[in-house]
Protein backbone atom coordinates (compact mmCIF):
# COMPACT_ATOMS: atom_id res chain seq x y z
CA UNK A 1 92.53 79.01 112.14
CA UNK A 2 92.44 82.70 113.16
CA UNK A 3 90.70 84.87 110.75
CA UNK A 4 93.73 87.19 110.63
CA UNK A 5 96.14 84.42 110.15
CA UNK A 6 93.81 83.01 106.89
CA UNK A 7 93.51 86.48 105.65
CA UNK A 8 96.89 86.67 105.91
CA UNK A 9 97.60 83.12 103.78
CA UNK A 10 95.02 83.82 101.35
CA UNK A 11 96.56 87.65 100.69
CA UNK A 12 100.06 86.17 100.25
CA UNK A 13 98.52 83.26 98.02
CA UNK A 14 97.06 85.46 95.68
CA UNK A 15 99.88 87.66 95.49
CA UNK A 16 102.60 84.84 94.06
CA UNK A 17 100.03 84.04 92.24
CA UNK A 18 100.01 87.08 90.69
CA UNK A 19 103.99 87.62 90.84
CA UNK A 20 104.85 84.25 89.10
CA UNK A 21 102.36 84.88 86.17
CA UNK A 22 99.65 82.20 87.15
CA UNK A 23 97.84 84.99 86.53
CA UNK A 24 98.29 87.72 83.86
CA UNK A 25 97.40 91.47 83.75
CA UNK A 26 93.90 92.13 82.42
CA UNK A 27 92.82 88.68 84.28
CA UNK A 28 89.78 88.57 86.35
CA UNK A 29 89.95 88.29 89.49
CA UNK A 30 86.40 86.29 90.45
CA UNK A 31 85.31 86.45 93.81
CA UNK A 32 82.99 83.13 93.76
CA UNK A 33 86.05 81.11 91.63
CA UNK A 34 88.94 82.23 94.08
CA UNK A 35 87.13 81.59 97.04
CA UNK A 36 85.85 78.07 95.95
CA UNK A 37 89.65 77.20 94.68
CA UNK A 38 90.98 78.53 98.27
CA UNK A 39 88.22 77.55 100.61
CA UNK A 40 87.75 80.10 101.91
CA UNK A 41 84.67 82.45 102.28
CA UNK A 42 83.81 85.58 99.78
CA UNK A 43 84.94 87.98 102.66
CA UNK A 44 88.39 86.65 103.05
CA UNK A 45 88.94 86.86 99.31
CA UNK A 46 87.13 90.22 98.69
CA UNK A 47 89.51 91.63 101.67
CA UNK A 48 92.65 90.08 100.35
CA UNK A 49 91.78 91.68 96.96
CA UNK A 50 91.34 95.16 98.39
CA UNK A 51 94.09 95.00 100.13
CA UNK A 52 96.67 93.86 96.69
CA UNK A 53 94.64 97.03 95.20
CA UNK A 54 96.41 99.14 97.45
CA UNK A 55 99.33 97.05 96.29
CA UNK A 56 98.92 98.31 92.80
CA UNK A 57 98.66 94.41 91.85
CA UNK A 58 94.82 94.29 91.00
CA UNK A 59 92.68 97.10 89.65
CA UNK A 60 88.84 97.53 89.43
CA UNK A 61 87.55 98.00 85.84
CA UNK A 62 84.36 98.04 83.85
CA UNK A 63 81.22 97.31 86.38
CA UNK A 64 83.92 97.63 89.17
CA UNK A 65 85.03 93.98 88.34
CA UNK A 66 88.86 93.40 89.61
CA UNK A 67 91.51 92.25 87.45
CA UNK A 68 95.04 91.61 87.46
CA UNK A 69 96.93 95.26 87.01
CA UNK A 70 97.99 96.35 83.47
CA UNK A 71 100.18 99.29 82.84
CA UNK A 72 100.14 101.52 79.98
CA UNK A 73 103.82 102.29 78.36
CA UNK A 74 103.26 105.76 80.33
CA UNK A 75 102.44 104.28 83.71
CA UNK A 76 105.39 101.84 83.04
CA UNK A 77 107.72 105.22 82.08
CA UNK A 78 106.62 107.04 85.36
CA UNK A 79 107.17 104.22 87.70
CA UNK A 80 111.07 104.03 85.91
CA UNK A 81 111.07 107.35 86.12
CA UNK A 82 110.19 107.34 90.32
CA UNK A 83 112.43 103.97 90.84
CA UNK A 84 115.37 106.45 89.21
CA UNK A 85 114.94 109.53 91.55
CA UNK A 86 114.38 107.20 94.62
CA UNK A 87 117.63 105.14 93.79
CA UNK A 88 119.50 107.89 92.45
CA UNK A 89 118.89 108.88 96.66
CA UNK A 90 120.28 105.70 97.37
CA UNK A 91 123.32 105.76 96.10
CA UNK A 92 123.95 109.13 96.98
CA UNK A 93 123.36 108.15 100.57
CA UNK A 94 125.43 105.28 100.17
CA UNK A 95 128.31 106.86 98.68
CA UNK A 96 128.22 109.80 101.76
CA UNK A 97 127.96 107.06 104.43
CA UNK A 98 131.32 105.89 106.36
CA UNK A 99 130.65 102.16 105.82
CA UNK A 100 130.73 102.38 102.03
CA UNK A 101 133.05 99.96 101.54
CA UNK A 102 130.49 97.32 103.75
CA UNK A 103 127.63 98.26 101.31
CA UNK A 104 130.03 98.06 98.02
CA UNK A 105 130.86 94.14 99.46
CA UNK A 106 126.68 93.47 100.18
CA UNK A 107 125.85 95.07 96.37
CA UNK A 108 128.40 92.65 94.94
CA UNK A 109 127.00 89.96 96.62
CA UNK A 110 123.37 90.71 95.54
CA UNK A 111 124.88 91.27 92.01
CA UNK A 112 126.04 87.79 92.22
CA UNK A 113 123.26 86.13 92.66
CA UNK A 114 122.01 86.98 89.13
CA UNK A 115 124.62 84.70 87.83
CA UNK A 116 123.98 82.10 90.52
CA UNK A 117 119.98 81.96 88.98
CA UNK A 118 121.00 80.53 85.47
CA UNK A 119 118.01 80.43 83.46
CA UNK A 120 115.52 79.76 85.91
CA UNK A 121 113.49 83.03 85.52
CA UNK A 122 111.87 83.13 88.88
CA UNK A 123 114.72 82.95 90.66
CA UNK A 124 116.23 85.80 87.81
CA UNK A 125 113.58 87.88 88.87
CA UNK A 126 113.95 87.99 92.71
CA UNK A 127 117.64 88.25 92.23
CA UNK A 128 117.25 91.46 89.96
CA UNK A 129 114.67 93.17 92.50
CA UNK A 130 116.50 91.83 95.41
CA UNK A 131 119.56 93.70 94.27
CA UNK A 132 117.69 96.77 94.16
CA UNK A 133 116.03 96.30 97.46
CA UNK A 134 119.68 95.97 98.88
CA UNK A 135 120.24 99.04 97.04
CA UNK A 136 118.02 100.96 98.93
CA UNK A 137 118.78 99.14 101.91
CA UNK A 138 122.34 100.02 102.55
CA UNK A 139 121.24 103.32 102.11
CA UNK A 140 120.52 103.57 105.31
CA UNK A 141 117.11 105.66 104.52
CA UNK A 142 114.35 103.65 106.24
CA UNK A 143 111.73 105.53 104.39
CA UNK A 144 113.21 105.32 100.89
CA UNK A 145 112.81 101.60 101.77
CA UNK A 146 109.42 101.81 102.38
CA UNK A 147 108.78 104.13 99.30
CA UNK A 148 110.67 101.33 96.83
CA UNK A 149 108.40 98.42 98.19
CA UNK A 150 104.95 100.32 97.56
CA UNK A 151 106.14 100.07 93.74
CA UNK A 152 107.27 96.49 93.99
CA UNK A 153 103.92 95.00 93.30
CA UNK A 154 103.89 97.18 90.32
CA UNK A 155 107.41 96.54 89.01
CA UNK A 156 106.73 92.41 89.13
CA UNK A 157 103.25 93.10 87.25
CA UNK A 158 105.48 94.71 84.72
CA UNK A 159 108.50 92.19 84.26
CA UNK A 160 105.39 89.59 84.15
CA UNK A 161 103.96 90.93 81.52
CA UNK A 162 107.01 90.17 79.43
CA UNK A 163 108.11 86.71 77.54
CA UNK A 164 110.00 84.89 80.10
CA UNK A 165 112.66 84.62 77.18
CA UNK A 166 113.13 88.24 76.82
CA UNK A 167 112.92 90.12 80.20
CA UNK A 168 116.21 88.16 81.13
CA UNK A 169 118.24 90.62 79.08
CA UNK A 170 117.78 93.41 81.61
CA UNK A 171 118.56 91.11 84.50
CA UNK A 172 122.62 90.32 84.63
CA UNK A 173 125.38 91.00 86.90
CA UNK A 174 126.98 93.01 84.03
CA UNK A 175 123.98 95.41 83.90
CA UNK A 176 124.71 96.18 87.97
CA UNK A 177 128.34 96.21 88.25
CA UNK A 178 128.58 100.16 86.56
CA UNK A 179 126.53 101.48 89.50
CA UNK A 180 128.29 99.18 92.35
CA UNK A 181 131.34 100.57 90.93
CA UNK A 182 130.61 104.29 90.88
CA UNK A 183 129.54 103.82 94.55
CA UNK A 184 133.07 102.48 95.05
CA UNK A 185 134.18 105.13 93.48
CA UNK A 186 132.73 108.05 95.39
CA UNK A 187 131.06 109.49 92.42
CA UNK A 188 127.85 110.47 93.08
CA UNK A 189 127.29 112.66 89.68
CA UNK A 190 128.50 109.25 88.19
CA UNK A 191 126.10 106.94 90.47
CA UNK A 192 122.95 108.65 89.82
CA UNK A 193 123.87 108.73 85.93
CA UNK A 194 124.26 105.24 85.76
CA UNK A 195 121.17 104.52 87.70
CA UNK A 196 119.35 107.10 85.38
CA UNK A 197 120.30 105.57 82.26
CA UNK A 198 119.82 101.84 83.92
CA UNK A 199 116.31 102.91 84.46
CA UNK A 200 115.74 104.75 81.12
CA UNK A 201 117.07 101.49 79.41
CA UNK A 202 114.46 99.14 81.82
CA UNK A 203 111.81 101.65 81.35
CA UNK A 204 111.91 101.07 77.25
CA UNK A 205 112.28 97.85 76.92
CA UNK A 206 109.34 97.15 79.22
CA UNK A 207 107.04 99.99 77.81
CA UNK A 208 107.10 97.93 74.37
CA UNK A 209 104.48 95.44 75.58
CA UNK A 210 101.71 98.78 74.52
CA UNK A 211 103.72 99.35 70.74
C-alpha cells in the first residue's frame, strides 16, 4: 500500500477512535500498543499522532507522552465563546444573501435529522455538528468554513467527555428551530442572539465535567 494512503487510514482510524469515545480524554496514546494493534510501523503512528495534535484531538503531557485531549471548563468556555462569534457571522451572511430562502429549506433539513437519530447517540452527535457545519456552509464564507472545522476535533472531544445519557439534551430539533427561524425572518440582531445564548447554554452544560 502507498505510504501516504496508510498514513492516511491509520490518521482517520485513530481519529473515530477518538470521536466515538473508544478512547477518552486523559488516555494515552502509546506508540508501541497502537502500532502493534494497527500494524503498522512506529513512524506511521507517531505521524498520524502529530498530525491529530494539530487537530486539537491529542495533547503531549508529562515526559512529552501524548494523550487523548482534555479541556478545562475555561478552554471549553472559549471554544463556545469562538463557535458563537464565528456562527453569529454565519447567519448574518446568510440572512444578507439572496438565496435565503434555499439555505432556510437546507437548515430545516439538517435540523431534521436530529429527530431522524432517535437515541442512537452517534448518529445524535453527527446530526447536531452536521447542522452546524451546514450552518456555516450556506453562509457562503469559505473561510468561516475552514475556521469551524479546525475546532471540530475539539468540540467532539468535548461532547465525548459527557455521559452518553446526558449530552442528548443539547442535541434536538427544538434547540435549532429559534435560529433557522430568525434567519427566515431577516433578523440578524435576533439570529446572532439566539446563536449567542445557544452557545452560552452548550458552553455550561459542557464546562460541568471540571465542577
Amino acid at each position: 500500500m502507498d505510504r501516504s494512503t496508510l498514513r492516511e487510514r491509520v490518521l482517520q482510524a485513530l481519529r473515530s477512535a477518538i470521536t466515538a469515545g473508544a478512547y477518552r480524554p486523559g488516555d494515552h496514546l502509546g506508540e508501541v500498543e497502537l502500532a502493534g494493534r494497527l500494524g503498522v510501523s512506529r513512524g506511521t503512528v507517531r505521524e498520524a499522532l502529530r498530525h491529530l495534535q494539530q487537530e486539537g484531538l491529542v495533547r503531549a503531557g508529562v515526559r512529552g507522552m501524548l494523550r487523548v485531549n482534555s479541556l478545562s471548563a475555561e478552554e471549553i468556555r472559549g471554544m463556545f465563546r469562538v463557535r458563537a462569534a464565528l456562527e453569529g457571522l454565519a447567519v448574518a451572511e446568510v440572512i444578507a444573501r439572496p438565496d435565503r430562502a434555499e439555505a432556510v429549506a437546507a437548515l430545516r433539513a439538517a435540523a431534521g435529522e436530529l429527530d431522524a437519530a432517535g437515541d442512537d447517540f452517534a448518529a445524535r452527535v453527527e446530526a447536531d455538528l452536521g447542522f452546524h457545519v451546514r450552518l456555516c456552509q450556506v453562509s457562503g464564507n469559505s473561510m468561516l468554513v475552514e475556521s469551524w472545522r479546525h475546532l471540530e476535533g475539539r468540540i467532539r472531544v468535548t461532547i465525548m467527555s459527557r455521559d452518553q445519557e446526558d449530552a442528548p439534551a443539547m442535541m434536538t430539533r427544538d434547540r435549532h428551530a429559534a435560529i433557522i427561524d430568525a434567519i427566515e425572518a431577516g433578523d440578524v440582531a435576533g439570529a446572532v442572539a439566539v446563536v449567542e445564548e445557544h452557545m452560552a447554554v452548550a458552553a455550561e452544560h459542557f464546562a460541568v465535567i471540571d465542577g
